[in-house]
C-alpha atoms as a PDB file:
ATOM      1  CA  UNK A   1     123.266 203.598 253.923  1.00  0.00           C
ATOM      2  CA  UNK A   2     119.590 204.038 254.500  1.00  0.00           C
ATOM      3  CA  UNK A   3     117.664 205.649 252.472  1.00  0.00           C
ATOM      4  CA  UNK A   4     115.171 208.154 253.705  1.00  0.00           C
ATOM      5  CA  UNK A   5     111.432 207.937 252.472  1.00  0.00           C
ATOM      6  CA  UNK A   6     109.887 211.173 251.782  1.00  0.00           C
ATOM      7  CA  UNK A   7     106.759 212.200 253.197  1.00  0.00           C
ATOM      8  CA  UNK A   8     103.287 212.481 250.744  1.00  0.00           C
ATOM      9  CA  UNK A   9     102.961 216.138 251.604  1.00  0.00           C
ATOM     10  CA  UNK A  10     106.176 216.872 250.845  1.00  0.00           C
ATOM     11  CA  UNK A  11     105.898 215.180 247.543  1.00  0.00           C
ATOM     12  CA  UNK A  12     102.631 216.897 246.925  1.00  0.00           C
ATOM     13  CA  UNK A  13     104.418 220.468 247.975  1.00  0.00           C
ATOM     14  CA  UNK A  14     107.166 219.504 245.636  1.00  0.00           C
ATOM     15  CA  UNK A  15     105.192 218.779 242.799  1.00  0.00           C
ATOM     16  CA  UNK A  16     102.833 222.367 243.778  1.00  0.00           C
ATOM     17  CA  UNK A  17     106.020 223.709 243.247  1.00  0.00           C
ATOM     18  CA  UNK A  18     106.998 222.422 240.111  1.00  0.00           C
ATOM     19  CA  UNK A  19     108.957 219.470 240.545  1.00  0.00           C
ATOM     20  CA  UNK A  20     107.445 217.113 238.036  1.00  0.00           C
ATOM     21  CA  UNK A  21     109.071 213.840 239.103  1.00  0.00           C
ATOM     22  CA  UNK A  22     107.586 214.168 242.940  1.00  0.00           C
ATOM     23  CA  UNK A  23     104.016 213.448 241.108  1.00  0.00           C
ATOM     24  CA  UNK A  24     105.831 209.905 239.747  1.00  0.00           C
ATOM     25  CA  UNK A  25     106.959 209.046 242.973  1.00  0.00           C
ATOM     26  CA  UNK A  26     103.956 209.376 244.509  1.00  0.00           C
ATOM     27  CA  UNK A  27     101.861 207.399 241.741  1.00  0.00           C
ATOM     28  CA  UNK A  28     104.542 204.720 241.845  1.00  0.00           C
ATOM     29  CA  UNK A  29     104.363 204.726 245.844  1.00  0.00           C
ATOM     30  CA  UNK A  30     100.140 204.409 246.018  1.00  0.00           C
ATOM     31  CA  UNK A  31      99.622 202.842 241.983  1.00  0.00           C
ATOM     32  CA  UNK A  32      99.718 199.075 243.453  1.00  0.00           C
ATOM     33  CA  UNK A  33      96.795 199.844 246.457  1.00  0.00           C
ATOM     34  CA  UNK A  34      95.230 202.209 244.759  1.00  0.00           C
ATOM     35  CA  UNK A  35      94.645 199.662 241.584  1.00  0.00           C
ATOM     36  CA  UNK A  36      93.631 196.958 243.570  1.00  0.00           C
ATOM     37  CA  UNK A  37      91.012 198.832 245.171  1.00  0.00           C
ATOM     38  CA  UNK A  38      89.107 200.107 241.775  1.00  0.00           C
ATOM     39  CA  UNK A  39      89.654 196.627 240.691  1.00  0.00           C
ATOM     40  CA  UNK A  40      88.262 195.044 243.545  1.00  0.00           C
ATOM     41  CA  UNK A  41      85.085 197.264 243.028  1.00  0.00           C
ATOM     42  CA  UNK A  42      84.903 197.408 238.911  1.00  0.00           C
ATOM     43  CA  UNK A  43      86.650 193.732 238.840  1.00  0.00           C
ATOM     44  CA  UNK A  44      87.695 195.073 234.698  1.00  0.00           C
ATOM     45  CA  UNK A  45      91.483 195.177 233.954  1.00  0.00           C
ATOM     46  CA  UNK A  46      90.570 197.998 231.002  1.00  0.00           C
ATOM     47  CA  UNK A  47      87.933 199.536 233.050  1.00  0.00           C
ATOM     48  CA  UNK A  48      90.570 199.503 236.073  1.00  0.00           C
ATOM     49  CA  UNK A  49      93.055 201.303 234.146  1.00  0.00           C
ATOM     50  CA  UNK A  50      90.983 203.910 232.656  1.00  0.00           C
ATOM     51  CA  UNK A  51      89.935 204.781 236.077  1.00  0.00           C
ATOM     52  CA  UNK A  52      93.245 204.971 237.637  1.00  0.00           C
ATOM     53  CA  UNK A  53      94.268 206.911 234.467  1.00  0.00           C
ATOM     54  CA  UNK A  54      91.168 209.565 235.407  1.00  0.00           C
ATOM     55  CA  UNK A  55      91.927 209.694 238.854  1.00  0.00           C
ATOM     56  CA  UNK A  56      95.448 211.164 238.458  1.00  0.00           C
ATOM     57  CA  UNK A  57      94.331 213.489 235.652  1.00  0.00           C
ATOM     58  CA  UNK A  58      91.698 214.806 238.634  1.00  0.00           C
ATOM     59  CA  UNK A  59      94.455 214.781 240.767  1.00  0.00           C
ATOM     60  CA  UNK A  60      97.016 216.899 238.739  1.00  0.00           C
ATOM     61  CA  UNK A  61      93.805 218.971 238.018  1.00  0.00           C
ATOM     62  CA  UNK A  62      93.512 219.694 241.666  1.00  0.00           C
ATOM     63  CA  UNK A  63      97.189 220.077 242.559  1.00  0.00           C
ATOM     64  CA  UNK A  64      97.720 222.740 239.727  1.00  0.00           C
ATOM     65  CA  UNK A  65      94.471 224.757 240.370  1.00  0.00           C
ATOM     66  CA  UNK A  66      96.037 224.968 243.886  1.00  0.00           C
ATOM     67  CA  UNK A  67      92.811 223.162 245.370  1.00  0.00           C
ATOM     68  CA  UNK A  68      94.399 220.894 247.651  1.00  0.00           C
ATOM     69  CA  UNK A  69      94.174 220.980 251.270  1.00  0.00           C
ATOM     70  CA  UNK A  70      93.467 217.652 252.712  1.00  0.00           C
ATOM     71  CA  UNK A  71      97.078 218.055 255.291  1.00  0.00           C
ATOM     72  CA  UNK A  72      98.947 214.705 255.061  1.00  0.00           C
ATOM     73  CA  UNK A  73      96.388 212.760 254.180  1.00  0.00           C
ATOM     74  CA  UNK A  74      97.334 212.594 250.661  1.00  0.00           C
ATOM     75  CA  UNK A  75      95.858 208.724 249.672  1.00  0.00           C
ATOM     76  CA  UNK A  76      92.728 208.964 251.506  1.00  0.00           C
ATOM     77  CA  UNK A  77      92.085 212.255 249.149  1.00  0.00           C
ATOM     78  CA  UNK A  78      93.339 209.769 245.944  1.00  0.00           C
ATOM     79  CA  UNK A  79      90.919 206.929 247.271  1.00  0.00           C
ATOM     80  CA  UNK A  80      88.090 209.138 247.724  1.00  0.00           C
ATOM     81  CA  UNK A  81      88.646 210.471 244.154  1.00  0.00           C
ATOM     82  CA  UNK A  82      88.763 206.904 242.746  1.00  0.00           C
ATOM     83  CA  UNK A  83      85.651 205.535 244.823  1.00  0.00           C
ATOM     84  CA  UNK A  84      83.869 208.880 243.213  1.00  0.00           C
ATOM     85  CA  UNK A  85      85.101 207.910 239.526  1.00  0.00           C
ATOM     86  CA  UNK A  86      83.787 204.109 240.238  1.00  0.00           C
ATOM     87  CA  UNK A  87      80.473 205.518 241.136  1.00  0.00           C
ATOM     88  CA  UNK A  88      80.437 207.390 238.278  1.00  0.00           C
ATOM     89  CA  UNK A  89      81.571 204.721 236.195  1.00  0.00           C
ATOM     90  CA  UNK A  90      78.168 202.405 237.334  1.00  0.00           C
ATOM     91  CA  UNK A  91      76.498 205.369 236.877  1.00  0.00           C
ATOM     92  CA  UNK A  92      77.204 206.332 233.825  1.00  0.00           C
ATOM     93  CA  UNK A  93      76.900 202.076 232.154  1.00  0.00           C
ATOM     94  CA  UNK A  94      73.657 202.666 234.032  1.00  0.00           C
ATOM     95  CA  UNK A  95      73.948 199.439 236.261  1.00  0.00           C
ATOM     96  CA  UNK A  96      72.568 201.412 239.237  1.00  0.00           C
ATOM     97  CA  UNK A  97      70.443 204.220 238.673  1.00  0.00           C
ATOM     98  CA  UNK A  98      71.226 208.044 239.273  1.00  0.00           C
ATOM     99  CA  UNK A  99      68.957 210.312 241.514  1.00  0.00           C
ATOM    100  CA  UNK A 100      69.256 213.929 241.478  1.00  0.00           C
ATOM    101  CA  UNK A 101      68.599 216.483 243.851  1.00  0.00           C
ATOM    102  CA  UNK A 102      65.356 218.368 243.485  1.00  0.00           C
ATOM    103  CA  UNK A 103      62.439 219.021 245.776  1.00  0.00           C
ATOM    104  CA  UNK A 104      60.266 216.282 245.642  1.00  0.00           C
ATOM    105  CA  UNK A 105      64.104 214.435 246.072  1.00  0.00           C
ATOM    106  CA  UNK A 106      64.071 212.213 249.288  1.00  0.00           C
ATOM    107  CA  UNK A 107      67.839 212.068 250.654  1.00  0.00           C
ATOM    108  CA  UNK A 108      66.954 209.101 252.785  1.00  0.00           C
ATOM    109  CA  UNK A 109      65.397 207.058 249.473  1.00  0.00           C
ATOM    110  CA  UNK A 110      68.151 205.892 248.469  1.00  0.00           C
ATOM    111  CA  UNK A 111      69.089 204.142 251.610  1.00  0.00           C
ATOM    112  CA  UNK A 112      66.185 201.680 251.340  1.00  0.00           C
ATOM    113  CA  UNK A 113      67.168 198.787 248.854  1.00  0.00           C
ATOM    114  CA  UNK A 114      66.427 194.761 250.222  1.00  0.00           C
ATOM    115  CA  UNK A 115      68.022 193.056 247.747  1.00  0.00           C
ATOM    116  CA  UNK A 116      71.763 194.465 247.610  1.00  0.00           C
ATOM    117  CA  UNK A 117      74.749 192.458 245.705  1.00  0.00           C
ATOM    118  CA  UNK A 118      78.477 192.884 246.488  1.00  0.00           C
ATOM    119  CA  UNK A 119      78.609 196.092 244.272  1.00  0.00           C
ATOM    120  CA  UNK A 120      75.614 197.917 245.879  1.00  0.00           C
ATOM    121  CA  UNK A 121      76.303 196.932 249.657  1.00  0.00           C
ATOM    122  CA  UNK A 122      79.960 198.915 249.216  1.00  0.00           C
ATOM    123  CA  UNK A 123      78.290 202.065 247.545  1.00  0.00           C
ATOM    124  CA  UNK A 124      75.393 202.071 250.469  1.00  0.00           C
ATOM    125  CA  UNK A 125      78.025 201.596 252.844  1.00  0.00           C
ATOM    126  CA  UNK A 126      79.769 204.825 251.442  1.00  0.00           C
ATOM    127  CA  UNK A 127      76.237 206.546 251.112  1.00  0.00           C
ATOM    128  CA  UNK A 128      75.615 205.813 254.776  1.00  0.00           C
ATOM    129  CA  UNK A 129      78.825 207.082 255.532  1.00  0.00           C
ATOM    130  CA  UNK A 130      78.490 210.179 253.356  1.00  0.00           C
ATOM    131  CA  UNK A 131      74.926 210.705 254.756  1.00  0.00           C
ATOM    132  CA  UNK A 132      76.391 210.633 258.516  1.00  0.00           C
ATOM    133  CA  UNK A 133      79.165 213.343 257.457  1.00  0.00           C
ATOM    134  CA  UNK A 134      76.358 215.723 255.922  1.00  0.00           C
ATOM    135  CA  UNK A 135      74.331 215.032 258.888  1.00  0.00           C
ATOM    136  CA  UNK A 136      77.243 216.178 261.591  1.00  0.00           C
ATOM    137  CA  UNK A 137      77.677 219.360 259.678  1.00  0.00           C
ATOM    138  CA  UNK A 138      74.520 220.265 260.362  1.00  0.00           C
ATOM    139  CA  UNK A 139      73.761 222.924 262.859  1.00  0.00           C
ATOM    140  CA  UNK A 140      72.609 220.619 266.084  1.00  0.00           C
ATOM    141  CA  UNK A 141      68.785 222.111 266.526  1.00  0.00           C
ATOM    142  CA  UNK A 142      68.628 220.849 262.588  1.00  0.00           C
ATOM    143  CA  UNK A 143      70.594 217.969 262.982  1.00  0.00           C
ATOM    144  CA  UNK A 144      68.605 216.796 266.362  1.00  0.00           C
ATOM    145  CA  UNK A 145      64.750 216.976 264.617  1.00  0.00           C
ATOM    146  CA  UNK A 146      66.250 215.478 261.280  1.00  0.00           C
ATOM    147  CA  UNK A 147      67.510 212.383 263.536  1.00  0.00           C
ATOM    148  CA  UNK A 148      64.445 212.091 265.544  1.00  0.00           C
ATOM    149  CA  UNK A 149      62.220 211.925 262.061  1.00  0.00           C
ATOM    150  CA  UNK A 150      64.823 210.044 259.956  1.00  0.00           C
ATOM    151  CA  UNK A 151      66.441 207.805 262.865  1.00  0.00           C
ATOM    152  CA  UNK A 152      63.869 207.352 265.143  1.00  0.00           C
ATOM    153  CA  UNK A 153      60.978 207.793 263.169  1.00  0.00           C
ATOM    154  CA  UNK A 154      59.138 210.310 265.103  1.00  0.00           C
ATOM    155  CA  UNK A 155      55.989 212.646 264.875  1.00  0.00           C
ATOM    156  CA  UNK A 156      56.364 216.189 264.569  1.00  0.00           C
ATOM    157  CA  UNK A 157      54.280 216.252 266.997  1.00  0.00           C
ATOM    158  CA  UNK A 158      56.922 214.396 269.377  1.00  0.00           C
ATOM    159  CA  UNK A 159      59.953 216.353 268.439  1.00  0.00           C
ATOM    160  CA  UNK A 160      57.744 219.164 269.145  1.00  0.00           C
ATOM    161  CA  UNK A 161      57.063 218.050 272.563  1.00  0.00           C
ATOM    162  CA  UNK A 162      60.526 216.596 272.765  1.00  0.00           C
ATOM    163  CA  UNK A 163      62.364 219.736 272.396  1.00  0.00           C
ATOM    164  CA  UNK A 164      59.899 222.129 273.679  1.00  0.00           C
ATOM    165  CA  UNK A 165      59.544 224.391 270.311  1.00  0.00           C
ATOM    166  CA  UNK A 166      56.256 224.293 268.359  1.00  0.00           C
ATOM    167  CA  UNK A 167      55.611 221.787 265.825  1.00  0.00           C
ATOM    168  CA  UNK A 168      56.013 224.616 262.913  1.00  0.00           C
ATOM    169  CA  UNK A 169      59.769 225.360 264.386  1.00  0.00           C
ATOM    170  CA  UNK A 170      60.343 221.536 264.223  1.00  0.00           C
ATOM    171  CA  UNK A 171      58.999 221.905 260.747  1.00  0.00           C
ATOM    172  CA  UNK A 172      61.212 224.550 259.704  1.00  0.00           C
ATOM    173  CA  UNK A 173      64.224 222.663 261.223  1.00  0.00           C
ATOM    174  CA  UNK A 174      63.464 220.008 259.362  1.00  0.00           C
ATOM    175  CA  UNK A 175      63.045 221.932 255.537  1.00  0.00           C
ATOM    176  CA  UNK A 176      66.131 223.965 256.616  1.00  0.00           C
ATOM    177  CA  UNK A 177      67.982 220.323 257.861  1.00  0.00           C
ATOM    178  CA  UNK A 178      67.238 219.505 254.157  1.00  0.00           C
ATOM    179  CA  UNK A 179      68.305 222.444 252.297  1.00  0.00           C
ATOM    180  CA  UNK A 180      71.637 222.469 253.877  1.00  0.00           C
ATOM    181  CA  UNK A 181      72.098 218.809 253.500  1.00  0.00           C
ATOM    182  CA  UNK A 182      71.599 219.421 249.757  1.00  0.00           C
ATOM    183  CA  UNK A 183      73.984 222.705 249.578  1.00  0.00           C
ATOM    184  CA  UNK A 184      76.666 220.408 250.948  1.00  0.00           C
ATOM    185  CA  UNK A 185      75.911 217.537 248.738  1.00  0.00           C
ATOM    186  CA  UNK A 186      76.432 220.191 245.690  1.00  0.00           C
ATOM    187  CA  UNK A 187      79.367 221.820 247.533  1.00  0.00           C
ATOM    188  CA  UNK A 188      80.748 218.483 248.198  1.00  0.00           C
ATOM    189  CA  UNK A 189      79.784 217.076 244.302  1.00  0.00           C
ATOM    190  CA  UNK A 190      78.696 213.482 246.568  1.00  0.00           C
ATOM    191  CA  UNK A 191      76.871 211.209 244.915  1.00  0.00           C
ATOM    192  CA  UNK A 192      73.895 209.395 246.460  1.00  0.00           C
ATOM    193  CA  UNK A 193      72.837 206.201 244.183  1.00  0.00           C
ATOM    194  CA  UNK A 194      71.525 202.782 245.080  1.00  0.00           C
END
């Protein structure tokens, strides 16, 4: 007889729901991936484990607040929530310093580092990543001058003549590009590092 395999979002509705066990099965079903990949990034057997430990305590966390929405797509959610706790992790044994967001913060700063080892090329590869998200979200007259500045490295002066609105509108674009890009890294609790 075969034996059906249950979908993630049904095991994540089950568990919503109260059925306790559904959470096992899914840890047992994702633990051996999910493991690998923090310990491919933290390369720690304790350090591993008390990461993997913190993930599912966020993810329980989420489940019973009634938080989650990510539709079927169950271990990206977990991966993302790891990757997040292994940044956090360097963070916090202050191997790669933190930035915060204020106004004299430059968003694109942190994508400027020469001399990258294996642990810093996979967190600017997310950053880059996170930065293009944040930057699609943006309303397009915002996202279109912060591209031409930040991309293509143009004058004010040239967006202004590139999109036909005075340089103060580009300018505006731009601070307003900025301030949502920052809402949404709050909203979104990313974290930029290098």
């Amino acid at each position: 007889m075969q034996k059906k395999t249950i979908s993630d979002s049904t095991l994540v509705s089950d568990y919503i729901r109260g059925n306790e066990s559904a959470l096992g099965v899914l840890i047992k079903r994702h633990q051996q991936r999910l493991f690998s990949f923090i310990y491919s990034k933290v390369k720690d057997k304790d350090i591993t484990e008390d990461i993997f430990q913190d993930t599912f305590i966020k993810v329980i966390r989420t489940l019973k607040k009634g938080n989650y929405n990510e539709e079927g797509k169950f271990l990206p959610w977990v991966m993302r929530i790891a990757h997040n706790l292994v940044i956090d992790y360097f963070r916090k044994s202050n191997r790669i310093p933190a930035f915060s967001t204020t106004d004299e913060f430059d968003i694109f700063s942190v994508l400027s580092d020469g001399n990258l080892n294996a642990e810093k090329q996979i967190i600017q590869e997310q950053i880059f990543a996170d930065v293009r998200e944040l930057v699609n979200e943006l309303p397009d007259e915002q996202k279109d001058v912060l591209v031409m500045r930040m991309y293509k490295d143009m004058s004010f002066k040239e967006i202004s003549e590139n999109t036909g609105v005075s340089i103060n509108t580009a300018l505006g674009r731009m601070r307003y590009a900025l301030i949502n890009m920052r809402k949404l890294i709050e909203k979104n609790k990313i974290i930029l590092v290098n």
